[in-house]
PDB file of N, CA and C in Angstrom:
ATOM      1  N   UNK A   1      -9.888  10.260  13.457  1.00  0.00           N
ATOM      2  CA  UNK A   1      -9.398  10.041  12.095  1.00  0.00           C
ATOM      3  C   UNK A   1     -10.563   9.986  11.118  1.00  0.00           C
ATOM      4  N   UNK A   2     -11.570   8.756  11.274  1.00  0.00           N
ATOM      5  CA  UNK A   2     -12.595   9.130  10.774  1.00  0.00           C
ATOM      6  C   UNK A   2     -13.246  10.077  10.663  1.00  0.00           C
ATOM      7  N   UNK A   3     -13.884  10.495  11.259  1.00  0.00           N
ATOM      8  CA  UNK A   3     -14.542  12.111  11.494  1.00  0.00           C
ATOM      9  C   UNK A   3     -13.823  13.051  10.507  1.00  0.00           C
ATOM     10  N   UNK A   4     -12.201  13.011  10.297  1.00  0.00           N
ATOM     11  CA  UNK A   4     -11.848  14.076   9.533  1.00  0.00           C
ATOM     12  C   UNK A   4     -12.169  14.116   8.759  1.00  0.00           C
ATOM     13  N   UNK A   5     -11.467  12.830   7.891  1.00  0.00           N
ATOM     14  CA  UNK A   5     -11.902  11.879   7.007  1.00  0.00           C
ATOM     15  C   UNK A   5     -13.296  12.432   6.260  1.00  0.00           C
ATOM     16  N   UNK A   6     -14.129  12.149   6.989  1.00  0.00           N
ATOM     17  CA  UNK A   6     -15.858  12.326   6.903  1.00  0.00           C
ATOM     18  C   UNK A   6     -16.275  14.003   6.536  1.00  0.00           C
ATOM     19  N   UNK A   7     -15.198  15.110   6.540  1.00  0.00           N
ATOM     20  CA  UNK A   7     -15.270  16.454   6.380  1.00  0.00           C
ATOM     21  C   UNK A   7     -14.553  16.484   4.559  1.00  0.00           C
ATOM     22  N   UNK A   8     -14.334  15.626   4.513  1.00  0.00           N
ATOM     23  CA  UNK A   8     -13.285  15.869   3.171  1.00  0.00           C
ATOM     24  C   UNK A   8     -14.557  15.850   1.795  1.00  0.00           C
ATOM     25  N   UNK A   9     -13.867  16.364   0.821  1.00  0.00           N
ATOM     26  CA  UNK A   9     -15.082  16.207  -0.871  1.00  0.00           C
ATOM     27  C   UNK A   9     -14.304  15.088  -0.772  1.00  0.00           C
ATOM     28  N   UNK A  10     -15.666  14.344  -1.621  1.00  0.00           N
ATOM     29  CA  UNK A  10     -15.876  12.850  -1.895  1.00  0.00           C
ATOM     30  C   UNK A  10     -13.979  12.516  -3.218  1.00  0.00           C
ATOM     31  N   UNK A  11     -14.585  13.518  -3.676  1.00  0.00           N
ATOM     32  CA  UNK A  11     -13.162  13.346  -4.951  1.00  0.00           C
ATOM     33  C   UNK A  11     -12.145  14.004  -3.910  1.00  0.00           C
ATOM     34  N   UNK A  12     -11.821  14.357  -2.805  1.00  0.00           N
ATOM     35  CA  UNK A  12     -10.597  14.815  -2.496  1.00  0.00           C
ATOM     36  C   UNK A  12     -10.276  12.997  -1.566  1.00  0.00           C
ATOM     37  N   UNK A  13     -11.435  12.223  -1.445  1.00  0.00           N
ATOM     38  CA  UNK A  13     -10.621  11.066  -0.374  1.00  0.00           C
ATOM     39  C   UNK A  13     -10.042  10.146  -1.393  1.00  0.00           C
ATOM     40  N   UNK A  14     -11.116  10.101  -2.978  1.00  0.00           N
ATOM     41  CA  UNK A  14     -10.777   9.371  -3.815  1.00  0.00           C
ATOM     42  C   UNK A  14      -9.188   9.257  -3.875  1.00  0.00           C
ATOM     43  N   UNK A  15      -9.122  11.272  -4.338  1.00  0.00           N
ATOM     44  CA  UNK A  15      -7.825  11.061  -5.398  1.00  0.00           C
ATOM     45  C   UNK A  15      -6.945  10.642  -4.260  1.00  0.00           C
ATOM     46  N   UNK A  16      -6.957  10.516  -2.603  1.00  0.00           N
ATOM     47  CA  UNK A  16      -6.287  10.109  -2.037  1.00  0.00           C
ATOM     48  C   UNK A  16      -5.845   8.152  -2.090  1.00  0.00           C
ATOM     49  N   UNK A  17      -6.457   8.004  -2.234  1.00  0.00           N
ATOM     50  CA  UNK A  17      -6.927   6.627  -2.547  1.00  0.00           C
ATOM     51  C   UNK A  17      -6.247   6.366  -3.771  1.00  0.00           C
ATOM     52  N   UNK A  18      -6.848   6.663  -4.959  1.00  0.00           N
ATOM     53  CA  UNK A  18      -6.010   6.422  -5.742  1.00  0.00           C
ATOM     54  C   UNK A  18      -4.679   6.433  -6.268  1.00  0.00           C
ATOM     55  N   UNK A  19      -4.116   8.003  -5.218  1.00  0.00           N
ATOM     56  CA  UNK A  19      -2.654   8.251  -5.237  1.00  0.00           C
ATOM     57  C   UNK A  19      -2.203   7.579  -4.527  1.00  0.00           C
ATOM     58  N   UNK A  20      -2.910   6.645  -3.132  1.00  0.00           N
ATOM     59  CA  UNK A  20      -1.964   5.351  -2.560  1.00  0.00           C
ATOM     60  C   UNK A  20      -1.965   3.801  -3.603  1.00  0.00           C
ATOM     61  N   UNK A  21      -3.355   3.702  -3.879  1.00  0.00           N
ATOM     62  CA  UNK A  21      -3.112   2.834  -4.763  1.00  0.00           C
ATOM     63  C   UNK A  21      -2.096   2.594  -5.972  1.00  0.00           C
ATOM     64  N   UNK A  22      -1.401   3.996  -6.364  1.00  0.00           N
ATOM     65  CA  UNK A  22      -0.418   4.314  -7.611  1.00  0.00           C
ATOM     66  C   UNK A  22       0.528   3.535  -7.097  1.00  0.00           C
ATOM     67  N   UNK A  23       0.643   4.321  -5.669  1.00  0.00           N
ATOM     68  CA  UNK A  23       2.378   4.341  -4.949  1.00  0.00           C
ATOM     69  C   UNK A  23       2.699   3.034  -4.949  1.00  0.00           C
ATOM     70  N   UNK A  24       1.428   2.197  -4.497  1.00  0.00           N
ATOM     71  CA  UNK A  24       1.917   1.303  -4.420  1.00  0.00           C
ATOM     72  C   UNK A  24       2.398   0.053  -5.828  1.00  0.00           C
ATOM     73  N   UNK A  25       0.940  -0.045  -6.469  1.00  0.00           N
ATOM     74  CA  UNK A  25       1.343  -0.174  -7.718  1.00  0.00           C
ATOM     75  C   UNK A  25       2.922   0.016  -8.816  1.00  0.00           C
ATOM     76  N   UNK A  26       3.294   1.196  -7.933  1.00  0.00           N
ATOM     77  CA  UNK A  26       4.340   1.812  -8.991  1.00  0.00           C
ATOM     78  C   UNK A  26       5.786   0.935  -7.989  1.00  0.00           C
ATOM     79  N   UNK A  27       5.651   1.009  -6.941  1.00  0.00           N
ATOM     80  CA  UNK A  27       6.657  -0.193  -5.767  1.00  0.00           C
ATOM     81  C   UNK A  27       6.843  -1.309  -6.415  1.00  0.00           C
ATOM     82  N   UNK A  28       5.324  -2.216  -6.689  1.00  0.00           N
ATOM     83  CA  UNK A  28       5.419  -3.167  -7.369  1.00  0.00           C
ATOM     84  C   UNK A  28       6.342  -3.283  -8.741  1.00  0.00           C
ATOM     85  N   UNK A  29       6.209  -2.200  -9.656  1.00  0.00           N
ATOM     86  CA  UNK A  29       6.841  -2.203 -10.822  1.00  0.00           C
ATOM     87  C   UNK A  29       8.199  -1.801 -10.850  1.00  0.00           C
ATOM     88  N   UNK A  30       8.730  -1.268  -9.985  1.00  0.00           N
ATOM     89  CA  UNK A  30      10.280  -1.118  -9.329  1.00  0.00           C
ATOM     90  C   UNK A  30      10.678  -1.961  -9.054  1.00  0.00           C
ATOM     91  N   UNK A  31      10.202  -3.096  -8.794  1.00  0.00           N
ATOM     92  CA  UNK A  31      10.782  -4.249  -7.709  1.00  0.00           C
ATOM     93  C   UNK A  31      10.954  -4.354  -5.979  1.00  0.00           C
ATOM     94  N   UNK A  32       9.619  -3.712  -5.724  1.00  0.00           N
ATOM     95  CA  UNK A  32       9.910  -4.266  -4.527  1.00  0.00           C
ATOM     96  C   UNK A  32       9.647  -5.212  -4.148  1.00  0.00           C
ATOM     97  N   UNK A  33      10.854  -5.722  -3.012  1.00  0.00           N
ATOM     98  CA  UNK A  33      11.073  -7.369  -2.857  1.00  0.00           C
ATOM     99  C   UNK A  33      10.033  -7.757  -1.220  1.00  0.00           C
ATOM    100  N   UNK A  34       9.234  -6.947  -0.706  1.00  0.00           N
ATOM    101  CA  UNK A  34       8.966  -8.053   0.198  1.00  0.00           C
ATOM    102  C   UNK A  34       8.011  -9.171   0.290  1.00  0.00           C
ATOM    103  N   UNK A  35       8.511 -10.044   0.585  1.00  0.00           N
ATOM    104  CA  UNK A  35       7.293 -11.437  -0.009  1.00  0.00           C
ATOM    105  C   UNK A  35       5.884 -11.336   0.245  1.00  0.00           C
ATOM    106  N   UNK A  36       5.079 -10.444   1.195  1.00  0.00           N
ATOM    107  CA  UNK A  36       4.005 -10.368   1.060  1.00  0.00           C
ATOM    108  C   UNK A  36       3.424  -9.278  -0.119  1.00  0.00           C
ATOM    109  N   UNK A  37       4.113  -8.353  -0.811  1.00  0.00           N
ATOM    110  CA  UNK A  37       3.655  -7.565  -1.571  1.00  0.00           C
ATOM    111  C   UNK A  37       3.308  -8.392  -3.194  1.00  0.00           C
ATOM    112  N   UNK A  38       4.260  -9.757  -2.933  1.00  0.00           N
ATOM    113  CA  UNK A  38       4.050 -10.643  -4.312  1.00  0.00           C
ATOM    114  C   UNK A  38       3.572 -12.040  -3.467  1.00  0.00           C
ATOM    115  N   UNK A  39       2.643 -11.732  -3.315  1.00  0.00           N
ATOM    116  CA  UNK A  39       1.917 -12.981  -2.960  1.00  0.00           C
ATOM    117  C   UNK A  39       2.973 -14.197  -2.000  1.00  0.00           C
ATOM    118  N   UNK A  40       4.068 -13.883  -1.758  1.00  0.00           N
ATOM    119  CA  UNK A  40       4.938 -14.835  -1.172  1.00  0.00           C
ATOM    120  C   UNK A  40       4.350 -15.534   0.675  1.00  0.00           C
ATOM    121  N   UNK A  41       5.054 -16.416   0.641  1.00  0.00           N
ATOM    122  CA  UNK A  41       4.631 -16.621   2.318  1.00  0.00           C
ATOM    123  C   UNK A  41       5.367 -16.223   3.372  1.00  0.00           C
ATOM    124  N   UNK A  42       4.267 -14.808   3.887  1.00  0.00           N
ATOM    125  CA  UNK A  42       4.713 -14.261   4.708  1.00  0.00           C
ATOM    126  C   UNK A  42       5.652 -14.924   6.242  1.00  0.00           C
ATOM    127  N   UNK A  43       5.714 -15.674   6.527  1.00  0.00           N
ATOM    128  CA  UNK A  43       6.574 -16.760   7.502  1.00  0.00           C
ATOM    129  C   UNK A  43       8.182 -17.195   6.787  1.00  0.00           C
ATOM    130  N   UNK A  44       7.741 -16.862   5.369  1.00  0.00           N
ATOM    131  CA  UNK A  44       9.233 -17.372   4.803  1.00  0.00           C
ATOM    132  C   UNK A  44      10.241 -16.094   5.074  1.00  0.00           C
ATOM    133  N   UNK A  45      11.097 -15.843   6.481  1.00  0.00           N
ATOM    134  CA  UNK A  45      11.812 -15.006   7.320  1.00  0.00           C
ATOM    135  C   UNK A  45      13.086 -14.592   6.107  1.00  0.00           C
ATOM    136  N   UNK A  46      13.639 -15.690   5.148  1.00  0.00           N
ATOM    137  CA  UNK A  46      14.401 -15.076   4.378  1.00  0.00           C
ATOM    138  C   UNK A  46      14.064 -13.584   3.358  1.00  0.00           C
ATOM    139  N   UNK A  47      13.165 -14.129   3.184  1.00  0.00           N
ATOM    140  CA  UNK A  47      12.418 -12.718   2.525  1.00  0.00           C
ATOM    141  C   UNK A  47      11.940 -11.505   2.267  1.00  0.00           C
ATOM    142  N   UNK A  48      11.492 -11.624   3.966  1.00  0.00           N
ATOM    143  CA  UNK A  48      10.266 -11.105   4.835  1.00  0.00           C
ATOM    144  C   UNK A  48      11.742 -10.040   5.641  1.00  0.00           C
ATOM    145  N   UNK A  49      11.399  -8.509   5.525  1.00  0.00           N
ATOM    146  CA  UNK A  49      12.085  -7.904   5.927  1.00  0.00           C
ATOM    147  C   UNK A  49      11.740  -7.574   7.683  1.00  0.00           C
ATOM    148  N   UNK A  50      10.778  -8.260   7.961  1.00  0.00           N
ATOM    149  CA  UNK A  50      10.817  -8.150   9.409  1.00  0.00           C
ATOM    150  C   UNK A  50      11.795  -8.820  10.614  1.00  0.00           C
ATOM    151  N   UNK A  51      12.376  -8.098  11.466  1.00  0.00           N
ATOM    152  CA  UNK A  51      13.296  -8.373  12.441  1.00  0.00           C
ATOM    153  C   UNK A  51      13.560 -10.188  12.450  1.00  0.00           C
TER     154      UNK A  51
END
């Protein structure tokens, strides 16, 4: 993974980076609800979309 990674232009890993950083960013501003994405406590199971 690395290694590929390590073949890429410097601005092609960025804009990758930054286009995850958006996605997520932009989740946040939709409302997504899971309690660790808003600082919540991850153990609080009502919240927390894990099994």
């Amino acid at each position: 993974m690395l290694s590929t990674i390590s073949h890429w232009p410097v601005a092609t890993v960025l804009e990758v980076l930054m286009g995850y950083g958006h996605a997520v960013l932009m989740q946040s501003l939709m409302g997504e609800t899971t309690a660790v994405a808003h600082g919540g406590n991850p153990q609080d199971r009502t919240a927390s979309p894990r099994p």
